[in-house]
Protein backbone atom coordinates (compact mmCIF):
# COMPACT_ATOMS: atom_id res chain seq x y z
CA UNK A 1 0.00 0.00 0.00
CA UNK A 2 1.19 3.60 -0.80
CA UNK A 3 2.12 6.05 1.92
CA UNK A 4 0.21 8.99 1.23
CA UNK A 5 1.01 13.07 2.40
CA UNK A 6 -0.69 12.88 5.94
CA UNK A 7 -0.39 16.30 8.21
CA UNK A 8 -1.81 16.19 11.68
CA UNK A 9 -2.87 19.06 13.37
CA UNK A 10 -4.19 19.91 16.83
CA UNK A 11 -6.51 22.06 17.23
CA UNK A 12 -9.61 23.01 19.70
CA UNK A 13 -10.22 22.31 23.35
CA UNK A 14 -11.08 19.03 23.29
CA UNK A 15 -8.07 17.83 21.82
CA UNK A 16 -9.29 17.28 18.15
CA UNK A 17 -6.83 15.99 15.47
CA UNK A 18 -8.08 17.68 11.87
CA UNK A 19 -5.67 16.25 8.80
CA UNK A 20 -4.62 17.18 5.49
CA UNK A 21 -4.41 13.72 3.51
CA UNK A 22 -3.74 13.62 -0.05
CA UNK A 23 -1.21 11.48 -2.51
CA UNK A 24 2.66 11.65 -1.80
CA UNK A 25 3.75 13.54 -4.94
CA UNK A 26 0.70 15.93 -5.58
CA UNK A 27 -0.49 19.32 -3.87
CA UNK A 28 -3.66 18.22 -4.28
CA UNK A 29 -5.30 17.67 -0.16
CA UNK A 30 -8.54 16.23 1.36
CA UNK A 31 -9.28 17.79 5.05
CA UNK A 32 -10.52 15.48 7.50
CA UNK A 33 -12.89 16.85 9.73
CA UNK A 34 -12.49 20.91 9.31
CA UNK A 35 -13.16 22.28 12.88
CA UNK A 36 -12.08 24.76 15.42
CA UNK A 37 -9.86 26.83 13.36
CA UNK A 38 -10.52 27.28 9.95
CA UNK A 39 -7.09 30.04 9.71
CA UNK A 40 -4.55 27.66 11.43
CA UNK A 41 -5.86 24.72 8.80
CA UNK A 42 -5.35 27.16 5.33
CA UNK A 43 -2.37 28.63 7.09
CA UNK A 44 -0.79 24.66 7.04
CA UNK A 45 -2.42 24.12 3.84
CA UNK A 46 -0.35 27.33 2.38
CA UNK A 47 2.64 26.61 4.44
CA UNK A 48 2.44 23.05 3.22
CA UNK A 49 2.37 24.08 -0.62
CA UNK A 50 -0.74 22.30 -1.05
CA UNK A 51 -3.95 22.71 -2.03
CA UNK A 52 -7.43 21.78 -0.78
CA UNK A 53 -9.43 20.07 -2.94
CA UNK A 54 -12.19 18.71 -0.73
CA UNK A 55 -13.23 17.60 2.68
CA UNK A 56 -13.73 14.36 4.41
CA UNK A 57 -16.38 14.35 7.37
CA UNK A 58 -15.69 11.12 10.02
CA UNK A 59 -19.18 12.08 11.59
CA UNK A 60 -21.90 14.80 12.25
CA UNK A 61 -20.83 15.98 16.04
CA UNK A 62 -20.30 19.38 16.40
CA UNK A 63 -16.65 18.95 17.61
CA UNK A 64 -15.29 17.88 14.15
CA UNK A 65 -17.59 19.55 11.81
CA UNK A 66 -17.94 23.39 13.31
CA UNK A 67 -15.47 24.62 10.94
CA UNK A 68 -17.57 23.58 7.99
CA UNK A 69 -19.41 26.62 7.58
CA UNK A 70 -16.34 29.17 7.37
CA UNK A 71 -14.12 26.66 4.70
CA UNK A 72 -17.28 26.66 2.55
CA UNK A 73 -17.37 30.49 2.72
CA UNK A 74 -13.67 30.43 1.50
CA UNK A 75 -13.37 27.27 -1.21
CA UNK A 76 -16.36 25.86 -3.15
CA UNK A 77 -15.35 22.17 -2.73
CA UNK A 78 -17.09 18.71 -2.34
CA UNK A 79 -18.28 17.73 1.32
CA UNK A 80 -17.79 13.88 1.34
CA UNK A 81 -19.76 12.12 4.68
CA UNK A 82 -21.32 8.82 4.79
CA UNK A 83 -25.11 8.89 3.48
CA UNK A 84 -26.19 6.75 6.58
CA UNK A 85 -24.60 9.73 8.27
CA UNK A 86 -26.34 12.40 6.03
CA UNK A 87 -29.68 10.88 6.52
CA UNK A 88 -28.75 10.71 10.46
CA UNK A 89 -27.56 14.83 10.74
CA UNK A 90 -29.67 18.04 9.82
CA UNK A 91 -26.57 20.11 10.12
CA UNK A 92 -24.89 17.57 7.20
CA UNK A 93 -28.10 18.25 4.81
CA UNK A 94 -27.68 22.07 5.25
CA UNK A 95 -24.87 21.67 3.78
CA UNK A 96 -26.89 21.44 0.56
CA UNK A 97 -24.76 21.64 -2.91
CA UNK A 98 -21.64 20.93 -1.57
CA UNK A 99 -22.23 17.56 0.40
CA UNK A 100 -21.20 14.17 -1.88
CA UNK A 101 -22.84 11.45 0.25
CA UNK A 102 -20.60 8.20 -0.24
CA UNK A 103 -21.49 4.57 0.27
CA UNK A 104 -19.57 1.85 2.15
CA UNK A 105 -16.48 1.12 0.74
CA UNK A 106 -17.18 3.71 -1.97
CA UNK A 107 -13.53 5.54 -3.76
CA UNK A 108 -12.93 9.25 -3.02
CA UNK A 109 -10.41 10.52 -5.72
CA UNK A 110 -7.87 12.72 -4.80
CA UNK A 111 -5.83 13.48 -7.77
CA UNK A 112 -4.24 10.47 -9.08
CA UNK A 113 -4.86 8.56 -6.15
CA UNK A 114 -8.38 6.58 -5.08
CA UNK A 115 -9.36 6.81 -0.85
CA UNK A 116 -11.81 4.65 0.00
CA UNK A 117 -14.22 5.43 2.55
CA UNK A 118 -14.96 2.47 5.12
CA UNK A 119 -18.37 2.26 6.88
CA UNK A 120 -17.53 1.84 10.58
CA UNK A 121 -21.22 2.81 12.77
CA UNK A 122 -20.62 2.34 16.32
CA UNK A 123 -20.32 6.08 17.57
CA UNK A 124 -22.93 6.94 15.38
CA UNK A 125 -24.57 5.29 12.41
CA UNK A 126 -22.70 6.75 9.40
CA UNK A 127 -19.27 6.53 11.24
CA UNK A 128 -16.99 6.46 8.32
CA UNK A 129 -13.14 5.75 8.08
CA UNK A 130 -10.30 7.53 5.36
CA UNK A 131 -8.45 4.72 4.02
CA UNK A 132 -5.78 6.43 2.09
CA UNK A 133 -2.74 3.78 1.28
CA UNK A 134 -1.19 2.80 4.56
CA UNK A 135 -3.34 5.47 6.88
CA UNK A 136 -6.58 5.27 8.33
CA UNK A 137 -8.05 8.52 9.40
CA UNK A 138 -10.35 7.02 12.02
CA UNK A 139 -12.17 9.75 13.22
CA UNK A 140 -14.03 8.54 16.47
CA UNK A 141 -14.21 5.16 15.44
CA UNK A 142 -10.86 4.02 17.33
CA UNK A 143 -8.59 5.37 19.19
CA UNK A 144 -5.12 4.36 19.92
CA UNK A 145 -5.94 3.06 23.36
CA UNK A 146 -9.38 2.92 23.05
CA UNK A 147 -12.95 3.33 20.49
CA UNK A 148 -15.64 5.82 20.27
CA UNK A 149 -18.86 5.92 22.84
CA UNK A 150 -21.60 4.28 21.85
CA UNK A 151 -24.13 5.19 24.34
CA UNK A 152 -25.09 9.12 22.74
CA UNK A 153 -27.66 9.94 20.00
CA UNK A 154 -27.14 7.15 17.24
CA UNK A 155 -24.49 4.70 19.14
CA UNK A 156 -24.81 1.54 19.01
CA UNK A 157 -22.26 -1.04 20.33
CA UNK A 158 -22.89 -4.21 18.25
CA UNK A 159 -22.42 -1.78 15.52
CA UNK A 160 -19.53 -0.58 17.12
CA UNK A 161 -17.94 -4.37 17.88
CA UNK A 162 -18.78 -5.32 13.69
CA UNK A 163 -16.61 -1.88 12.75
CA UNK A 164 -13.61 -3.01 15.00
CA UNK A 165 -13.39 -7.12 14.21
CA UNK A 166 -14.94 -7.06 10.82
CA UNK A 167 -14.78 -3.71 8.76
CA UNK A 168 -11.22 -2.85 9.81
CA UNK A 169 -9.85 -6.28 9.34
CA UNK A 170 -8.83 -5.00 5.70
CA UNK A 171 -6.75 -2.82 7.20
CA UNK A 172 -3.00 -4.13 7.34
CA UNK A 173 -0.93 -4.41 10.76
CA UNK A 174 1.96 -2.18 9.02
CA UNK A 175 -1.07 0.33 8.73
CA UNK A 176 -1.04 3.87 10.43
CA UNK A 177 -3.45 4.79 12.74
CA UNK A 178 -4.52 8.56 12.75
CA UNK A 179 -7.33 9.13 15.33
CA UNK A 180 -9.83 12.02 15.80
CA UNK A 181 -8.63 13.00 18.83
CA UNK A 182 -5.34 13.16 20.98
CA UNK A 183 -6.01 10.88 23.70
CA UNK A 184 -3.68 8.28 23.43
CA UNK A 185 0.38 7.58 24.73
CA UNK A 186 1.33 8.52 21.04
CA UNK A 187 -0.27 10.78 18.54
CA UNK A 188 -0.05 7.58 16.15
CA UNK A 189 0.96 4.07 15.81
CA UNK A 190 0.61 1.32 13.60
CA UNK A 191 -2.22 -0.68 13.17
CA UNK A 192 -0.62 -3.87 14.73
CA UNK A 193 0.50 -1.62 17.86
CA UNK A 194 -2.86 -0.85 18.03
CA UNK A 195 -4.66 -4.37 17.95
CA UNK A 196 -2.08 -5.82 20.29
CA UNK A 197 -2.66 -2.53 22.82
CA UNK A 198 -6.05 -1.51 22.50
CA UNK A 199 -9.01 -3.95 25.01
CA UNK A 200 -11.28 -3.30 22.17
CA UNK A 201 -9.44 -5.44 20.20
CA UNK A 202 -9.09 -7.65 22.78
CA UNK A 203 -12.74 -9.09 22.55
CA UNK A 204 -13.98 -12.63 20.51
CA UNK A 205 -17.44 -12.30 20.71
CA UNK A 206 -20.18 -9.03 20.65
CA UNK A 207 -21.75 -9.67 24.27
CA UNK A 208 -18.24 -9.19 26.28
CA UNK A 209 -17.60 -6.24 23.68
CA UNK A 210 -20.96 -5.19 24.70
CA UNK A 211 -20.43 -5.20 28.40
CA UNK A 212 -17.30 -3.79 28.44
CA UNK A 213 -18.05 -0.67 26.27
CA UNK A 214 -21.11 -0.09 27.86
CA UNK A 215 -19.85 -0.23 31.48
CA UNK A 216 -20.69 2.23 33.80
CA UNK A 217 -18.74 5.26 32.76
CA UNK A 218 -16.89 7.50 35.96
């Protein structure tokens, strides 16, 4: 699998991780989840010598889609969020022109190079991953050290359980992991690290999955 252009930044108070993905040898970007700070994320995308060419939503909460509004203001580009997730979010279908609603598994072209969008629900029910080469953008999905909550609006942890031992088994060990947020040891890891590491992994059938994500929280 390639290794694609992947820039992390970190922006917001709660510790949000928005990226600039895009092939190795183009200037041509994707952002993945635009929020918080729609000037530090053109400042990297000028700073990079890139430039954006659409945007990748993991999921409708407010936390990684607030900076929506302002990019759309600035570049007239595509919107790409799951349509499970579109039918799910009012503030996705006010997006109007710009939204590209994508399927399971469907290709998002950057450039040259074809990203394919992976259907993980679990956090909510158009939870999609970024698989682009060797990285997956996971959004809330997973975590390095842990997965997404799946007792809000829309969770659902047998959905959740599917996404994690089914859904991201096409994902190689020598994978990166790039998560939505920074709450893990590392910013990322590999995919192996991460299955070895991470007790949601750790799981061989839906029930103990189950009753260990849905534990009472402290």
């Amino acid at each position: 699998m390639r290794t694609p252009y992947v820039r992390q930044l970190k922006l917001g108070p709660m510790d949000n991780f928005v990226y600039l993905v895009g092939p190795a040898h183009s200037d041509e970007v994707l952002v993945v989840d635009p929020a918080w700070d729609v000037d530090a994320i053109q400042e990297a995308v000028k700073a990079e010598g890139k430039r954006l060419v659409g945007a990748f939503v993991s999921h409708c909460h407010f936390d990684h889609i607030n900076g929506l509004p302002d990019l759309l203001s600035r570049h007239d580009i595509p919107v790409y969020a799951q349509r499970e997730e579109v039918q799910f979010s009012a503030e996705l279908r006010e997006l109007g022109g710009a939204l590209r609603p994508v399927g399971p598994g469907d290709v998002v072209k950057v450039g040259q190079e074809s990203f394919q969008a992976l259907h993980t629900p679990g956090h909510t029910p158009g939870s999609h991953c970024l698989l682009a080469g060797d990285a997956l953008v996971s959004g809330d999905t997973v975590f390095i050290n842990g997965c997404g909550r799946c007792d809000m609006q829309g969770g659902n942890p047998e959905d959740m359980y599917r996404s994690l031992s089914q859904v991201l088994l096409k994902v190689p060990d020598t994978a990166k992991l790039w998560p939505g947020h920074d709450y893990g040891d590392v910013p990322v890891t590999s995919m192996g690290e991460v299955r070895q590491k991470n007790p949601y992994f750790a799981f061989n059938d839906v029930g103990s999955f189950v009753a260990f994500r849905m534990r009472p929280r402290k």
